[in-house]
N, C-alpha and C. Protein backbone atom coordinates (compact mmCIF):
# COMPACT_ATOMS: atom_id res chain seq x y z
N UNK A 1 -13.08 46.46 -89.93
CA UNK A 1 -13.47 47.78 -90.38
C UNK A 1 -12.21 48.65 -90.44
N UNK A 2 -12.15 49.31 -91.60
CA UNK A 2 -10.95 50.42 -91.36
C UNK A 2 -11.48 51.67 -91.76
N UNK A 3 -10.70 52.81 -91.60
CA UNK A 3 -11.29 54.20 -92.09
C UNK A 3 -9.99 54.92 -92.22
N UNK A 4 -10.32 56.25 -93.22
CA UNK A 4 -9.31 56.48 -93.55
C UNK A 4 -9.90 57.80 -92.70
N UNK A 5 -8.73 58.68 -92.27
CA UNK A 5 -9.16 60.10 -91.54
C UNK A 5 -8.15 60.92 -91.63
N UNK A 6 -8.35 62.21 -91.72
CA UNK A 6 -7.34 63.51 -91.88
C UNK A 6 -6.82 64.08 -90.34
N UNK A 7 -5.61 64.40 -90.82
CA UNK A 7 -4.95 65.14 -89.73
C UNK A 7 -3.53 65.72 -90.00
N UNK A 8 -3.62 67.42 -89.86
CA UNK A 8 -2.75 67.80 -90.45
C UNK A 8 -2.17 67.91 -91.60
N UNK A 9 -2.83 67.75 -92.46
CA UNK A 9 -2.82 67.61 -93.59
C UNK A 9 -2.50 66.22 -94.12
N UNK A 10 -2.46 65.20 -93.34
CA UNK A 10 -2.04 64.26 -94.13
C UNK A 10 -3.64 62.97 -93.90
N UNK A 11 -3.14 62.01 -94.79
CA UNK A 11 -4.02 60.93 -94.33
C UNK A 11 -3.76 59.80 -93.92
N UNK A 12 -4.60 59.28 -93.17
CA UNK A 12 -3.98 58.13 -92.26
C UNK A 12 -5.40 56.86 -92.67
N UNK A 13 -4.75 55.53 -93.10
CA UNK A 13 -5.85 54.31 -93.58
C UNK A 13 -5.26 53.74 -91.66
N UNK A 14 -6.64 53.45 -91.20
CA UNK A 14 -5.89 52.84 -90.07
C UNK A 14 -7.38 51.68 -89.67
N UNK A 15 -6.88 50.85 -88.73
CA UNK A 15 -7.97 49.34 -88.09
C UNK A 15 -7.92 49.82 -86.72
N UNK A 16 -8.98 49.17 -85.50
CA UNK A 16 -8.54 48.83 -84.87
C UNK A 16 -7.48 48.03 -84.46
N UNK A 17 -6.79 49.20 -83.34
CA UNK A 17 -5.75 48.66 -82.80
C UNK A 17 -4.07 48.89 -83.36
N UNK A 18 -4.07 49.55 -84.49
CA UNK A 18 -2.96 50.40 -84.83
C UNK A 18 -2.79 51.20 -84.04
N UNK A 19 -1.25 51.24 -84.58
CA UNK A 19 -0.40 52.49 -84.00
C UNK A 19 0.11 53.69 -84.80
N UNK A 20 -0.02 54.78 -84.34
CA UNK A 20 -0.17 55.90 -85.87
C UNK A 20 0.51 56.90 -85.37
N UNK A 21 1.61 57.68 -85.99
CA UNK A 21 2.15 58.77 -85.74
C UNK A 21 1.36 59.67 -86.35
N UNK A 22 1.12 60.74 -85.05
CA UNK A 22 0.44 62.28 -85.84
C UNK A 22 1.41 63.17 -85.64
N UNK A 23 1.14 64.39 -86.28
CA UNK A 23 1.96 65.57 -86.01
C UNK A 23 1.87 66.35 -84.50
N UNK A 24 2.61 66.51 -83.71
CA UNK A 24 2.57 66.91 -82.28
C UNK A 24 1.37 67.72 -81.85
N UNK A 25 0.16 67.15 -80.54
CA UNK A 25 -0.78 67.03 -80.45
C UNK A 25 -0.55 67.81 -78.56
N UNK A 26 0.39 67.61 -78.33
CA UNK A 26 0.49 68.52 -76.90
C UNK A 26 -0.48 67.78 -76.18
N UNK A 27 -0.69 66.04 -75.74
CA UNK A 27 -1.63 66.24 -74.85
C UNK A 27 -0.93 65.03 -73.68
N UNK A 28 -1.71 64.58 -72.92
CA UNK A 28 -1.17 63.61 -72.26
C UNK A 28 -1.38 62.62 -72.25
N UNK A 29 -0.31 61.66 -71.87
CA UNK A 29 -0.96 60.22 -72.19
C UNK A 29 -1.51 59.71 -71.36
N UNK A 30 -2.75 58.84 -72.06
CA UNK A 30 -3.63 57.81 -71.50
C UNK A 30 -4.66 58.79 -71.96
N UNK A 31 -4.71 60.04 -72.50
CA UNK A 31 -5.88 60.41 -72.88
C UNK A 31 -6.53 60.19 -74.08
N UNK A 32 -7.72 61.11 -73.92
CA UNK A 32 -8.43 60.33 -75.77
C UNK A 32 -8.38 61.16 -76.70
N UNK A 33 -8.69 61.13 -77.61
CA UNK A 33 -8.62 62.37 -78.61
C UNK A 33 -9.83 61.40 -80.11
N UNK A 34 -10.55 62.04 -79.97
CA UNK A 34 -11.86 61.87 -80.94
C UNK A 34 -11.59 62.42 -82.31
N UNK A 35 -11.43 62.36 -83.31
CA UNK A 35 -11.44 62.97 -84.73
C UNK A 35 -12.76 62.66 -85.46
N UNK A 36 -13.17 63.60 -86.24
CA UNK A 36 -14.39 63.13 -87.04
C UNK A 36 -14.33 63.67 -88.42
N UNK A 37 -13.17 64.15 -88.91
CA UNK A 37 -12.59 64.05 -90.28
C UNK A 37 -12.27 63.28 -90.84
N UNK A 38 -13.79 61.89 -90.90
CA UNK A 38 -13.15 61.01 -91.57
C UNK A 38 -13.80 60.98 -93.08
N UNK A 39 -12.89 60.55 -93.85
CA UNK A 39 -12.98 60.16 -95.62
C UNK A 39 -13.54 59.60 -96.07
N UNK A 40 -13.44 58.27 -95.61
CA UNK A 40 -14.10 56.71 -95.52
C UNK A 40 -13.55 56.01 -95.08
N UNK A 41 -14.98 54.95 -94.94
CA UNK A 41 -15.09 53.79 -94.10
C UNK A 41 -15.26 52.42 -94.98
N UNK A 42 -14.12 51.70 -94.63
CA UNK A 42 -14.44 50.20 -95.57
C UNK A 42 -14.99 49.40 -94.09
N UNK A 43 -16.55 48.71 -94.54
CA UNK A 43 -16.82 47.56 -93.71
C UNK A 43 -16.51 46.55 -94.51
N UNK A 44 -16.47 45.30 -93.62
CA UNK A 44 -16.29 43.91 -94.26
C UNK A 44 -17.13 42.82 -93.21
N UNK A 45 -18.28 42.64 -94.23
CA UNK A 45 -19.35 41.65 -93.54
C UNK A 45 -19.56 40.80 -94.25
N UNK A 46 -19.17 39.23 -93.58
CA UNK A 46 -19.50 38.26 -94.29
C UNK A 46 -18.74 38.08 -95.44
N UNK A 47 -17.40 38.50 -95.73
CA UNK A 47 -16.26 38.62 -97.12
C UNK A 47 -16.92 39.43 -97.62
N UNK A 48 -18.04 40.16 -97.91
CA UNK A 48 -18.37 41.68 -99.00
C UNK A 48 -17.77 42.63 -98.18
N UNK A 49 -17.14 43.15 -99.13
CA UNK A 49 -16.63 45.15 -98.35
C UNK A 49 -17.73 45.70 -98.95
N UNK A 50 -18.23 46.87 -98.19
CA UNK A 50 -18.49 47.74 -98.30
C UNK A 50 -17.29 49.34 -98.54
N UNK A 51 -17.37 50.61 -98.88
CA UNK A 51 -17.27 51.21 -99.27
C UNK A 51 -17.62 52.70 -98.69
N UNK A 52 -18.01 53.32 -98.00
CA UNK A 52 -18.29 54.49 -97.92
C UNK A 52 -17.64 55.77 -97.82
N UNK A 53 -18.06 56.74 -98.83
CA UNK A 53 -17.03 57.76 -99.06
C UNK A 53 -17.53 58.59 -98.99
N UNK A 54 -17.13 59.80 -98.11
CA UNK A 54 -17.80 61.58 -97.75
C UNK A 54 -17.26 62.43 -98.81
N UNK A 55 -18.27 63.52 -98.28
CA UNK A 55 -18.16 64.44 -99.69
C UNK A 55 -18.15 65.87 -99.27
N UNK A 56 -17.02 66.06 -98.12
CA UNK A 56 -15.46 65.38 -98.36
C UNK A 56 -16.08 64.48 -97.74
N UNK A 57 -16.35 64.84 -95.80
CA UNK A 57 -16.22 63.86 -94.86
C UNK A 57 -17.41 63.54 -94.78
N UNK A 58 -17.66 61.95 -94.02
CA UNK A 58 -18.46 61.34 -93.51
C UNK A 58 -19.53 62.13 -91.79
N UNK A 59 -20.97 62.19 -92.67
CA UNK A 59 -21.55 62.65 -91.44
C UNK A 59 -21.86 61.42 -90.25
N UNK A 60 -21.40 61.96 -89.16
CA UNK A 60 -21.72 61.18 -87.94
C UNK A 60 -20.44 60.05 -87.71
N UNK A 61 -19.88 59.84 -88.43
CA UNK A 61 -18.37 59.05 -88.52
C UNK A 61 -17.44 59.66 -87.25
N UNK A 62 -16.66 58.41 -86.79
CA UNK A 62 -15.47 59.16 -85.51
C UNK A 62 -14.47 57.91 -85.49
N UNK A 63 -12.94 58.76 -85.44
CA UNK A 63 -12.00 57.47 -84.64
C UNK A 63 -11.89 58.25 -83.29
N UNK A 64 -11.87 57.12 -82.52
CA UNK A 64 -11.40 57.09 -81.22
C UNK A 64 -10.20 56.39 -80.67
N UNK A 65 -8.80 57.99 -80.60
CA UNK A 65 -7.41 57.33 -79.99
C UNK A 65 -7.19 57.39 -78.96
N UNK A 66 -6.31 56.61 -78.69
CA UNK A 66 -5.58 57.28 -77.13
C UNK A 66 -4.04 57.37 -77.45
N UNK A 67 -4.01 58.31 -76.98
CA UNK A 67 -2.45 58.77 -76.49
C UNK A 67 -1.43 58.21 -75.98
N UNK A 68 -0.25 57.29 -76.34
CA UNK A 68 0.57 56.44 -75.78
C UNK A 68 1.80 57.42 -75.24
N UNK A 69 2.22 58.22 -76.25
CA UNK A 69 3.66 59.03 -75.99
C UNK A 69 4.02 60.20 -76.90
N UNK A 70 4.75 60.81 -76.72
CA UNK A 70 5.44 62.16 -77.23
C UNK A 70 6.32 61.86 -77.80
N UNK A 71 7.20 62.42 -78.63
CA UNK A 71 8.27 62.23 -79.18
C UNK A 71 8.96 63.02 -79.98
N UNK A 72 10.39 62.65 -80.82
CA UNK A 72 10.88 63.51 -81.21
C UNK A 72 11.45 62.36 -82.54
N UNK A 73 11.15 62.70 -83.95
CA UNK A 73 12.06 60.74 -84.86
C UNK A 73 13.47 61.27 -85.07
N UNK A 74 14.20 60.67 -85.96
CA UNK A 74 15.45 60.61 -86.61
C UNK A 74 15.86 61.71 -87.03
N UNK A 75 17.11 61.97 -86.77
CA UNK A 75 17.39 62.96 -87.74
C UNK A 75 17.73 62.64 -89.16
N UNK A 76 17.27 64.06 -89.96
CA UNK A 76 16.70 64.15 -91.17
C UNK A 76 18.07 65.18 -91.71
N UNK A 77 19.47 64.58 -92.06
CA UNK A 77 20.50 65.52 -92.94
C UNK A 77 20.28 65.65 -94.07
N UNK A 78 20.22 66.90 -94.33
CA UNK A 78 20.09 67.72 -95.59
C UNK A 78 21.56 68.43 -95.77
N UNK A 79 22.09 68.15 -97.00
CA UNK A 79 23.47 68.32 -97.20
C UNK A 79 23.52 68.86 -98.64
N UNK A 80 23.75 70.05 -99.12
CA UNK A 80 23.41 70.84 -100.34
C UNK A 80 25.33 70.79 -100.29
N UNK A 81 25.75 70.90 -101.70
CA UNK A 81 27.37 71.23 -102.01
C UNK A 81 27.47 71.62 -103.40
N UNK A 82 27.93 73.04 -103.66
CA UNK A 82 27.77 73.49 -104.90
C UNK A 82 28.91 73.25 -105.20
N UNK A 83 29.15 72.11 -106.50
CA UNK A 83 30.98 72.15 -107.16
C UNK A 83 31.34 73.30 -107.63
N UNK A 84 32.62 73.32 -107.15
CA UNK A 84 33.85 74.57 -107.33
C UNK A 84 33.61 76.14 -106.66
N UNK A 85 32.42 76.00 -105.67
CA UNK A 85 32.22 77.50 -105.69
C UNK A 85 32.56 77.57 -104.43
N UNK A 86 32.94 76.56 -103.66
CA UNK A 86 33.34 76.39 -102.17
C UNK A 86 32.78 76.77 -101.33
N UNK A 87 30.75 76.20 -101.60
CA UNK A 87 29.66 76.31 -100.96
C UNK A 87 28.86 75.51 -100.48
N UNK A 88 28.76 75.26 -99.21
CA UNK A 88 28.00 74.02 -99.01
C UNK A 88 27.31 74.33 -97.53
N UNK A 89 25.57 73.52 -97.62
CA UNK A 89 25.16 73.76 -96.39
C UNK A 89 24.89 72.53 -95.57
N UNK A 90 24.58 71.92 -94.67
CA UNK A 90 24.14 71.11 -93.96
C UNK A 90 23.29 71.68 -93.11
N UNK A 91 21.95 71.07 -92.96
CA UNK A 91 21.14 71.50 -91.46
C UNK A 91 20.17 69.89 -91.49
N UNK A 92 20.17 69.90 -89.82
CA UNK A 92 19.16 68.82 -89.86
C UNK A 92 17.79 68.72 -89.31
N UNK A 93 17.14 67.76 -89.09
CA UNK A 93 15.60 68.03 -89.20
C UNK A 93 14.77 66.92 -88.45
N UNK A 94 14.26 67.53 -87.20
CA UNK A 94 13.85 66.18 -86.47
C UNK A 94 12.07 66.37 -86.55
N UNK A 95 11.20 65.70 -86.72
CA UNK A 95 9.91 65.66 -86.52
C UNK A 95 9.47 65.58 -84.75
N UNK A 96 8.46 66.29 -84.68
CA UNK A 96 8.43 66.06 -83.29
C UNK A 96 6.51 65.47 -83.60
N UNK A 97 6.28 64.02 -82.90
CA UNK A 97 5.20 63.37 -83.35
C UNK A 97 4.67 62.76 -82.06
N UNK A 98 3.13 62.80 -81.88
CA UNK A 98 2.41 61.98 -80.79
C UNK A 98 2.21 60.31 -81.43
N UNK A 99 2.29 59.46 -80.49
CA UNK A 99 1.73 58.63 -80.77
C UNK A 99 0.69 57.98 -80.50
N UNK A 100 -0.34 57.46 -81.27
CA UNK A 100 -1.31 56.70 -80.69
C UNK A 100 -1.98 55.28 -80.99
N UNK A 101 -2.78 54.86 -80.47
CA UNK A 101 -3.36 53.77 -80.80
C UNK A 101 -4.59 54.10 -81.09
N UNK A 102 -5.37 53.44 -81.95
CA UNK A 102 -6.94 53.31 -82.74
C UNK A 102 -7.57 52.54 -81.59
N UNK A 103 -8.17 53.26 -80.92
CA UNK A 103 -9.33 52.14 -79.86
C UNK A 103 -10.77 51.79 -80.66
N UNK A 104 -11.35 53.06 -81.23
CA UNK A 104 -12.66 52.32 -82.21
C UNK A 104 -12.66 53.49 -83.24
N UNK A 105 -13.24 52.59 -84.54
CA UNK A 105 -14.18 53.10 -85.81
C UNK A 105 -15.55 53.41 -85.21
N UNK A 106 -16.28 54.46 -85.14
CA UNK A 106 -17.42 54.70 -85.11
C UNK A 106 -18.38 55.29 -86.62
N UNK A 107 -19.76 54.56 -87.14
CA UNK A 107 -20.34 55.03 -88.03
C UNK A 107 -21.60 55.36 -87.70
């Protein structure tokens, strides 16, 4: 089973048992965090998928994560240089992201 679900504006296709960067969530780890903004749900029974798609979201639908760690990714240089005008900027850009794992699809 996978489902696709919103957060922060973005979207995330995820299974049990992935690992998924969200946008910084402030919580602690080993805890849970429930979402029910989900999009859809592909089942797969018996080799047929199924399909189900909300309008937006799915009523009664949930992922259930847990919280592994905090973090901070790569830096991100942004380096602008205007020829001949003897102008140039650099600044850089770190994401600060929770991580988690998919414990269950609920429908």
């Amino acid at each position: 089973m996978q489902a696709v679900f919103k957060n922060g504006g973005k979207q995330y296709k995820v299974k049990v048992g992935d690992i998924v960067l969200l946008d910084k969530l402030s919580l602690e780890p080993k805890s849970k965090l429930e979402i029910k903004e989900i999009l859809a749900i592909l089942h797969t029974n018996d080799g047929a998928e199924t399909l189900e798609i909300g309008t937006p979201f799915l009523q009664g639908a949930s992922v259930v994560l847990e919280v592994i760690n905090e973090g901070r990714g790569r830096k991100v240089i942004t380096f602008k240089k205007r020829r001949r005008k003897d102008s140039k900027t650099k600044r850089g850009f770190r994401r600060d992201f929770t991580r988690v794992r998919v414990l269950e699809i609920n429908k």
